[in-house]
N, C-alpha and C. Protein backbone atom coordinates (compact mmCIF):
# COMPACT_ATOMS: atom_id res chain seq x y z
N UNK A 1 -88.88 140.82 177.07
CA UNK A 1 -88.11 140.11 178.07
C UNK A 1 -86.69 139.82 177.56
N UNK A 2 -86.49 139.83 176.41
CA UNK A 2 -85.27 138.86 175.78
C UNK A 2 -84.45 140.41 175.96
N UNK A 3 -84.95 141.52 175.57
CA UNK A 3 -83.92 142.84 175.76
C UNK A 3 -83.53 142.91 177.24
N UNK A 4 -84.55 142.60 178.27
CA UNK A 4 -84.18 142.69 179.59
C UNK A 4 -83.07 142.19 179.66
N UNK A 5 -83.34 140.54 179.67
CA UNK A 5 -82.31 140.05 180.04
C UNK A 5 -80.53 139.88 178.90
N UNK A 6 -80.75 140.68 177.81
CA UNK A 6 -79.12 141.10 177.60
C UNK A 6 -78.83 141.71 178.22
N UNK A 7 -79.97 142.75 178.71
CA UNK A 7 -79.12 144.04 178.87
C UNK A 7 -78.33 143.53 180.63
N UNK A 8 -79.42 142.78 181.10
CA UNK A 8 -78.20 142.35 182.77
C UNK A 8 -77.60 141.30 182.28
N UNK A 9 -77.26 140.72 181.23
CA UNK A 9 -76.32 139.65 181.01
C UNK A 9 -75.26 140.68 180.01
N UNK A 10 -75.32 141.71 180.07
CA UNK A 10 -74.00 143.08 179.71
C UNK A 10 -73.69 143.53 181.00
N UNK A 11 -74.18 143.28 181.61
CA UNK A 11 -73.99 144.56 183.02
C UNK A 11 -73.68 143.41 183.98
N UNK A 12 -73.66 142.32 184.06
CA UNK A 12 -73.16 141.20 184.57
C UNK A 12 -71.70 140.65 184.17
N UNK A 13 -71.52 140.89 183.07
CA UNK A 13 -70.46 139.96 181.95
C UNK A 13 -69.68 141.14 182.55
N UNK A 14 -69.72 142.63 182.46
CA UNK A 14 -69.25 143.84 182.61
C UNK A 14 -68.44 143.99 184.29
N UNK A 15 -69.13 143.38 184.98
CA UNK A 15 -68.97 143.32 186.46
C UNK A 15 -68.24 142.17 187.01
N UNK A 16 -68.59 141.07 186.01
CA UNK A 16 -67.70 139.51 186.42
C UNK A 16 -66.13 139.79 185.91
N UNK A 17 -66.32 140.76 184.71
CA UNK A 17 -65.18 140.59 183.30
C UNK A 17 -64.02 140.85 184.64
N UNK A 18 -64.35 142.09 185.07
CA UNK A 18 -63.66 143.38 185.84
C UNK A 18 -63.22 142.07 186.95
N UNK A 19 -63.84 142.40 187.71
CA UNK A 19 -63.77 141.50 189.05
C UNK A 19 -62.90 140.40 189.29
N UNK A 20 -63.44 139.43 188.03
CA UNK A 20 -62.29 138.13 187.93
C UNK A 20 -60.98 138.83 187.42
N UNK A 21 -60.59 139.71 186.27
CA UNK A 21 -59.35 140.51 185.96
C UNK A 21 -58.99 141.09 186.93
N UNK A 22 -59.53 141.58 187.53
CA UNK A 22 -58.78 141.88 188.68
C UNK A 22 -58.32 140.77 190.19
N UNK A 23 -59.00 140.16 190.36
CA UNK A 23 -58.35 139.06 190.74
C UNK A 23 -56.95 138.14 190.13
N UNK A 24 -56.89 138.22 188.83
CA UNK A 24 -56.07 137.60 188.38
C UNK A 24 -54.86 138.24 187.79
N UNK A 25 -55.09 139.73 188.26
CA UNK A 25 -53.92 140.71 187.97
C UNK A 25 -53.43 140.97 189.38
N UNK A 26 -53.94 141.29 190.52
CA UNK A 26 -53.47 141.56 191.83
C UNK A 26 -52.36 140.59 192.43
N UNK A 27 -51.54 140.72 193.03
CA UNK A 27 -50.65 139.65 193.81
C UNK A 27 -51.35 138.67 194.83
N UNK A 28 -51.07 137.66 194.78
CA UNK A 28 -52.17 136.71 195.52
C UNK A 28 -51.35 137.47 196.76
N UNK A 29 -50.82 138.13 197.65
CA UNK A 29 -50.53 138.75 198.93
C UNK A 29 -51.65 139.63 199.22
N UNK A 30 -51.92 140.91 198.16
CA UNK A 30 -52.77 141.45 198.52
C UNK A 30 -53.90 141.30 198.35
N UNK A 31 -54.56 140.09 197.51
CA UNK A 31 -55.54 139.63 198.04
C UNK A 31 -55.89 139.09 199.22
N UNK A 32 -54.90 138.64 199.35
CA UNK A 32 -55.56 137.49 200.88
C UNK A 32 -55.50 138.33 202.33
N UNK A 33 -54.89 139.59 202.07
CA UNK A 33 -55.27 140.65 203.08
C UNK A 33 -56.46 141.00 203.30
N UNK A 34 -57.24 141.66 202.00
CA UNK A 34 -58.24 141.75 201.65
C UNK A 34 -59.55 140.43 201.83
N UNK A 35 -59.05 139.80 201.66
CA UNK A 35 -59.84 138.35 201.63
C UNK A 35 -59.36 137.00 202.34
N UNK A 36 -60.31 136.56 203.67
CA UNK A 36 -59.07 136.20 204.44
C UNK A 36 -59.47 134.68 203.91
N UNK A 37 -59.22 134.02 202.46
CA UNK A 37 -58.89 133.00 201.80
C UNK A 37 -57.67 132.70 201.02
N UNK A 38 -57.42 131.06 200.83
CA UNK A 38 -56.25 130.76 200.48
C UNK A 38 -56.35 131.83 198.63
N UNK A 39 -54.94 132.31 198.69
CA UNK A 39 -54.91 132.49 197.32
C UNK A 39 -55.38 131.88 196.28
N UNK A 40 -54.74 131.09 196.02
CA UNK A 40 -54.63 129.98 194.77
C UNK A 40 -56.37 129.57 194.56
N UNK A 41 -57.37 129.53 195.59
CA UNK A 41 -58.50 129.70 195.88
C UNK A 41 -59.37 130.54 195.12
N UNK A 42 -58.62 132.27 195.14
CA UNK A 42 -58.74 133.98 195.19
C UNK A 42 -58.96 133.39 193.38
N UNK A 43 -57.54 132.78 193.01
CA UNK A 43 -57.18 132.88 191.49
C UNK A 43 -58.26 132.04 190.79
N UNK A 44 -58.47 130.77 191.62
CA UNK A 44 -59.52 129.79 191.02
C UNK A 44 -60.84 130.50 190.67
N UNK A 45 -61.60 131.36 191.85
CA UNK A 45 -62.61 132.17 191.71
C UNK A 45 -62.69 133.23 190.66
N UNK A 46 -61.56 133.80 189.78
CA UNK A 46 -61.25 134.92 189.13
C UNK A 46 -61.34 133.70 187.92
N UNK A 47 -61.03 132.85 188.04
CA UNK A 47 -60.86 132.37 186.24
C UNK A 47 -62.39 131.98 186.27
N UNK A 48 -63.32 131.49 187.37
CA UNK A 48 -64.75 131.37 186.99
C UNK A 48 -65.38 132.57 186.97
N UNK A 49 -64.83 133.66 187.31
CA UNK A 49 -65.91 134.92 187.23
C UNK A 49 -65.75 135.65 185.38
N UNK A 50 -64.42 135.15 185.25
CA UNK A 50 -63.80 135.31 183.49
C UNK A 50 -65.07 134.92 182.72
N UNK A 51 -64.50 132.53 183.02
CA UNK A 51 -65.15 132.11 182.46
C UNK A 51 -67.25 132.91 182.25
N UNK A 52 -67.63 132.67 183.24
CA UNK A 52 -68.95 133.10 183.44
C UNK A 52 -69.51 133.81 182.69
N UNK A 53 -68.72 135.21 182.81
CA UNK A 53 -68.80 136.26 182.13
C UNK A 53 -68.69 135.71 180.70
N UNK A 54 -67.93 135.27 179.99
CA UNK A 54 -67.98 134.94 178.71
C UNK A 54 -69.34 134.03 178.56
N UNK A 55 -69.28 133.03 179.32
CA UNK A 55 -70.68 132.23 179.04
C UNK A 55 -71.91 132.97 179.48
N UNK A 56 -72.15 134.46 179.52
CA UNK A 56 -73.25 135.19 179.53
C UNK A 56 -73.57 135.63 178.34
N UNK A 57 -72.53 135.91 177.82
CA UNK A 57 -72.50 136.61 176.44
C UNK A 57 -72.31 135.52 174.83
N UNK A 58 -71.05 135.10 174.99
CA UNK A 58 -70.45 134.26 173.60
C UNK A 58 -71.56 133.15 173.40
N UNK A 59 -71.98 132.55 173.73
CA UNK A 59 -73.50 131.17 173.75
C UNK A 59 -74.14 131.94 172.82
N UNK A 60 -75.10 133.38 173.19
CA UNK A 60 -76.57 133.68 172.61
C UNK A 60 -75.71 134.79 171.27
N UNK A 61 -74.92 135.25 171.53
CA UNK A 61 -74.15 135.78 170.11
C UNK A 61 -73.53 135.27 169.52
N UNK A 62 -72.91 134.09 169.30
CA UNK A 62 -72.35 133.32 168.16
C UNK A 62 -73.67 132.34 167.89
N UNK A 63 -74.53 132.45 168.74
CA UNK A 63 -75.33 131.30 168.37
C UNK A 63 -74.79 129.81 168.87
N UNK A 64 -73.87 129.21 169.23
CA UNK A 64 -73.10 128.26 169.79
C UNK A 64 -73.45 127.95 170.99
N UNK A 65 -74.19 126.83 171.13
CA UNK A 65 -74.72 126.33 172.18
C UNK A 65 -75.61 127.31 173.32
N UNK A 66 -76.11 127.34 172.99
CA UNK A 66 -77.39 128.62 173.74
C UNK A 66 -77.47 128.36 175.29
N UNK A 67 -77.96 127.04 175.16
CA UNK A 67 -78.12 126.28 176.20
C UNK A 67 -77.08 126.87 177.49
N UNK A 68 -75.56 126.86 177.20
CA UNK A 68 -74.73 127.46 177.97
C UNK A 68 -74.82 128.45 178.90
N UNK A 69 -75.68 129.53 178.38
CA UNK A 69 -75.88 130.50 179.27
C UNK A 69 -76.27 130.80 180.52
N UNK A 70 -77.72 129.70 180.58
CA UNK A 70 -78.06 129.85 182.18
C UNK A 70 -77.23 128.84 182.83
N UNK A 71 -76.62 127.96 182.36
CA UNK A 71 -75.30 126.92 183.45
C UNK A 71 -74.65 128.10 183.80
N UNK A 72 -73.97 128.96 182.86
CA UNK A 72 -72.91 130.07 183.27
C UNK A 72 -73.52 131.31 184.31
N UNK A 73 -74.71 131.33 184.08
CA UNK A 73 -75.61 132.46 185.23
C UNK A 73 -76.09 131.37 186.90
N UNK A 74 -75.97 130.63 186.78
CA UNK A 74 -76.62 129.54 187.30
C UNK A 74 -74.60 129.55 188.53
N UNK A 75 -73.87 129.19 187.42
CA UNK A 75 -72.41 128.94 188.56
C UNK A 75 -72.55 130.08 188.96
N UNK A 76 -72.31 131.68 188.56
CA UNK A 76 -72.17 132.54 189.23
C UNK A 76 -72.74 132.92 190.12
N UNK A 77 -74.08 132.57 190.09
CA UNK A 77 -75.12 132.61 191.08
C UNK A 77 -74.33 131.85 192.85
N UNK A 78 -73.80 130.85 192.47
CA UNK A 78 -73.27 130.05 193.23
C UNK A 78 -71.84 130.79 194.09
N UNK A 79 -71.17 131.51 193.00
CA UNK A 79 -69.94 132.28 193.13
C UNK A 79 -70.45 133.24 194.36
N UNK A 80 -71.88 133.72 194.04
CA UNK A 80 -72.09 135.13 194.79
C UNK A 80 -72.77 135.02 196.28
N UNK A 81 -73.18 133.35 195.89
CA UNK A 81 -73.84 133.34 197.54
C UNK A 81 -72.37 132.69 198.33
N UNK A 82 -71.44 132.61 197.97
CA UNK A 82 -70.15 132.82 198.84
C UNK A 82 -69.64 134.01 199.33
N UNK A 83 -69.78 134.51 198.09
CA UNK A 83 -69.05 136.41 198.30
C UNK A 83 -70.26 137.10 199.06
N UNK A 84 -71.65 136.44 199.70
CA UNK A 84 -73.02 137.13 200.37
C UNK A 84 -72.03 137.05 201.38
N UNK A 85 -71.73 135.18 201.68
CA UNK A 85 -71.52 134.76 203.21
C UNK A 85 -70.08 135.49 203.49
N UNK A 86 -69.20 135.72 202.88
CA UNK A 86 -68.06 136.17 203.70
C UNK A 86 -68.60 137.67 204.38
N UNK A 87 -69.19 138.75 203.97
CA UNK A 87 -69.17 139.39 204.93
C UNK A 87 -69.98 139.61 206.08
N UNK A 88 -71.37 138.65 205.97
CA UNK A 88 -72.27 138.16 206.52
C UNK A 88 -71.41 137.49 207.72
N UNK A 89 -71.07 136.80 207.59
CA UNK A 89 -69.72 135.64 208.65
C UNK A 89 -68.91 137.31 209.14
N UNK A 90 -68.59 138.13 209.13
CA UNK A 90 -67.65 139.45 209.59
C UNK A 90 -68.94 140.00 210.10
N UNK A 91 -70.28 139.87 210.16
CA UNK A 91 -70.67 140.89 210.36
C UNK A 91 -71.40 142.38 209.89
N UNK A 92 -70.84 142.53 208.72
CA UNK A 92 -71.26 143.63 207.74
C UNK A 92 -72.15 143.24 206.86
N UNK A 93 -73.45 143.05 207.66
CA UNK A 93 -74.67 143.41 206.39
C UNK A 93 -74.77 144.08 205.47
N UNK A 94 -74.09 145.30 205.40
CA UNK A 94 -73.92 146.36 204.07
C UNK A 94 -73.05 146.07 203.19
N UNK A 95 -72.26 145.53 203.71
CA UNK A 95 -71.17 144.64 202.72
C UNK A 95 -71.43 143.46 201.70
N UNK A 96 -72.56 142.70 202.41
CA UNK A 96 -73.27 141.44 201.47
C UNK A 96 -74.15 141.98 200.73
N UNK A 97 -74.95 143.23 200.78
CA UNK A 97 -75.84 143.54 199.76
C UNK A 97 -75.06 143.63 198.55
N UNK A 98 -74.49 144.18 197.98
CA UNK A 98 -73.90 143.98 196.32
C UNK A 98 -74.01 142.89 196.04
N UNK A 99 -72.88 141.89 196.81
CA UNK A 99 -73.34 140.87 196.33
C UNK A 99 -74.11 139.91 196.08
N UNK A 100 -75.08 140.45 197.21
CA UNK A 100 -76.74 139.60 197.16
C UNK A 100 -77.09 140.42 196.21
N UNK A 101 -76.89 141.30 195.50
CA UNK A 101 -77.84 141.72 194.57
C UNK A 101 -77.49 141.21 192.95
N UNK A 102 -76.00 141.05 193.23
CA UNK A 102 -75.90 140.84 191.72
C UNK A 102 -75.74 139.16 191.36
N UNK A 103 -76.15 138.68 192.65
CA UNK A 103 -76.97 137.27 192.71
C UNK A 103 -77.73 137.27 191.86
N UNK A 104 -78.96 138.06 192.68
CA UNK A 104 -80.19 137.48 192.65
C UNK A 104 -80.36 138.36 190.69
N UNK A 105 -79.86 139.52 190.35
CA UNK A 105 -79.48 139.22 188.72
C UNK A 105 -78.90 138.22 188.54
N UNK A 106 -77.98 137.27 188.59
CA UNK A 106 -77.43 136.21 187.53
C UNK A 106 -78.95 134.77 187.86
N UNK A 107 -79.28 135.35 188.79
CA UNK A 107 -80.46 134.56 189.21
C UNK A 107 -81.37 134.17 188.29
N UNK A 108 -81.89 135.67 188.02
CA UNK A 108 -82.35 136.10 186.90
C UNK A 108 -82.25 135.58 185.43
N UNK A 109 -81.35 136.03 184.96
CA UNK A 109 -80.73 135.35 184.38
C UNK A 109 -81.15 133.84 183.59
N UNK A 110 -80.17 133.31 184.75
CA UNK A 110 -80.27 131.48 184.68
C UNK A 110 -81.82 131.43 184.48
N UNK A 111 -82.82 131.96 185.08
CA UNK A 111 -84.03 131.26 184.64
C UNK A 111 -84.77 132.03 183.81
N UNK A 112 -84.03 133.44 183.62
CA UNK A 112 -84.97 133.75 182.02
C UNK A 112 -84.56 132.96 181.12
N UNK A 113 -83.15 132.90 180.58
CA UNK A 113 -82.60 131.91 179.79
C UNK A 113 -83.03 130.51 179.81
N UNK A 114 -83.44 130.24 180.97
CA UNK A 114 -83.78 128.83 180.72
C UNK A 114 -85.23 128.67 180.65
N UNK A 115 -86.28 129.11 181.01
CA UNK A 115 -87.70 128.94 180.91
C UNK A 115 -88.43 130.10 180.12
N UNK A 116 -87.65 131.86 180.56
CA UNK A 116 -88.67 132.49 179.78
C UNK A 116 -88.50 133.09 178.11
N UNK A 117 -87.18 133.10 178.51
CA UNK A 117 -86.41 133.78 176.82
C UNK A 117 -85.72 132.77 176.64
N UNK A 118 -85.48 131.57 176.25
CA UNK A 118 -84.27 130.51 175.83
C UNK A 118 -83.91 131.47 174.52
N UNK A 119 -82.36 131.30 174.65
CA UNK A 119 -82.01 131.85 173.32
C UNK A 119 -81.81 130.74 172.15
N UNK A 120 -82.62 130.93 170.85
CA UNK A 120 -82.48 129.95 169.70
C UNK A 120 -82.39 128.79 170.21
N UNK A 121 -83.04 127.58 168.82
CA UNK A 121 -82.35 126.06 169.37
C UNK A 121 -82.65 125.89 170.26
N UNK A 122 -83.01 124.30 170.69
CA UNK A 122 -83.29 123.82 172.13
C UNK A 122 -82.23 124.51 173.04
N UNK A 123 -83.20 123.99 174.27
CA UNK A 123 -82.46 124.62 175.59
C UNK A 123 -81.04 123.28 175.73
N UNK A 124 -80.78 122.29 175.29
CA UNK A 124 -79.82 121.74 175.20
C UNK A 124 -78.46 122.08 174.06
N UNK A 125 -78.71 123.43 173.64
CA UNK A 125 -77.95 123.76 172.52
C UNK A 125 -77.95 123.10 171.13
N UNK A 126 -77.29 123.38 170.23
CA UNK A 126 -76.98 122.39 168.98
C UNK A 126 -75.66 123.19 168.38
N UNK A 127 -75.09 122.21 168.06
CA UNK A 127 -73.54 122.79 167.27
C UNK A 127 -73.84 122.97 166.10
């Protein structure tokens, strides 16, 4: 189980890394074409898809607070049932599947990390 879940907390970290960088490289103009939300909003969402992504990975490989990981699978989880509803709200069911899917991985995730594989050290971390 513990290989499972690196390997979608790589392929997650891999997909958030991208996603939020690219949010935070694009001009908040052509986002909000694309996305009919306030910018500054667009940018807020890109520094938690960063953050996230790091708290999938840096926690269970430095060993530094373990605990971290499923909070960080756990927000994104949260991130993605927004990015379900915007195209759900338009209409395009085919459009919300990605992101219902790479939900229901960080889903994953948050509760392997927290009940079936905790990485090292209590599930409250230790410095």
């Amino acid at each position: 189980m513990n290989y499972a879940l690196w390997i979608v907390q790589g392929l997650l970290a891999a997909i958030f890394l991208f996603a939020g960088g690219i949010k935070l490289v694009l001009p908040i103009e052509e986002m909000t074409k694309q996305v009919p939300l306030p910018g500054l909003f667009l940018r807020f969402i890109a520094v938690c898809e960063v953050l996230g992504a790091l708290g999938l990975i840096l926690p269970g490989l430095l060993r530094i607070r373990p605990g971290l990981t499923p909070l960080a699978a756990a927000g994104l989880v949260i991130i993605m049932i927004g990015a379900t509803e915007l195209p759900l709200a338009s209409g395009s069911i085919a459009m919300a599947l990605i992101p219902l899917g790479v939900g229901f991985l960080s889903a994953f995730v948050a509760y392997g990390r927290w009940r079936l594989a905790p990485q090292g050290g209590s599930s409250h971390g230790s410095a």
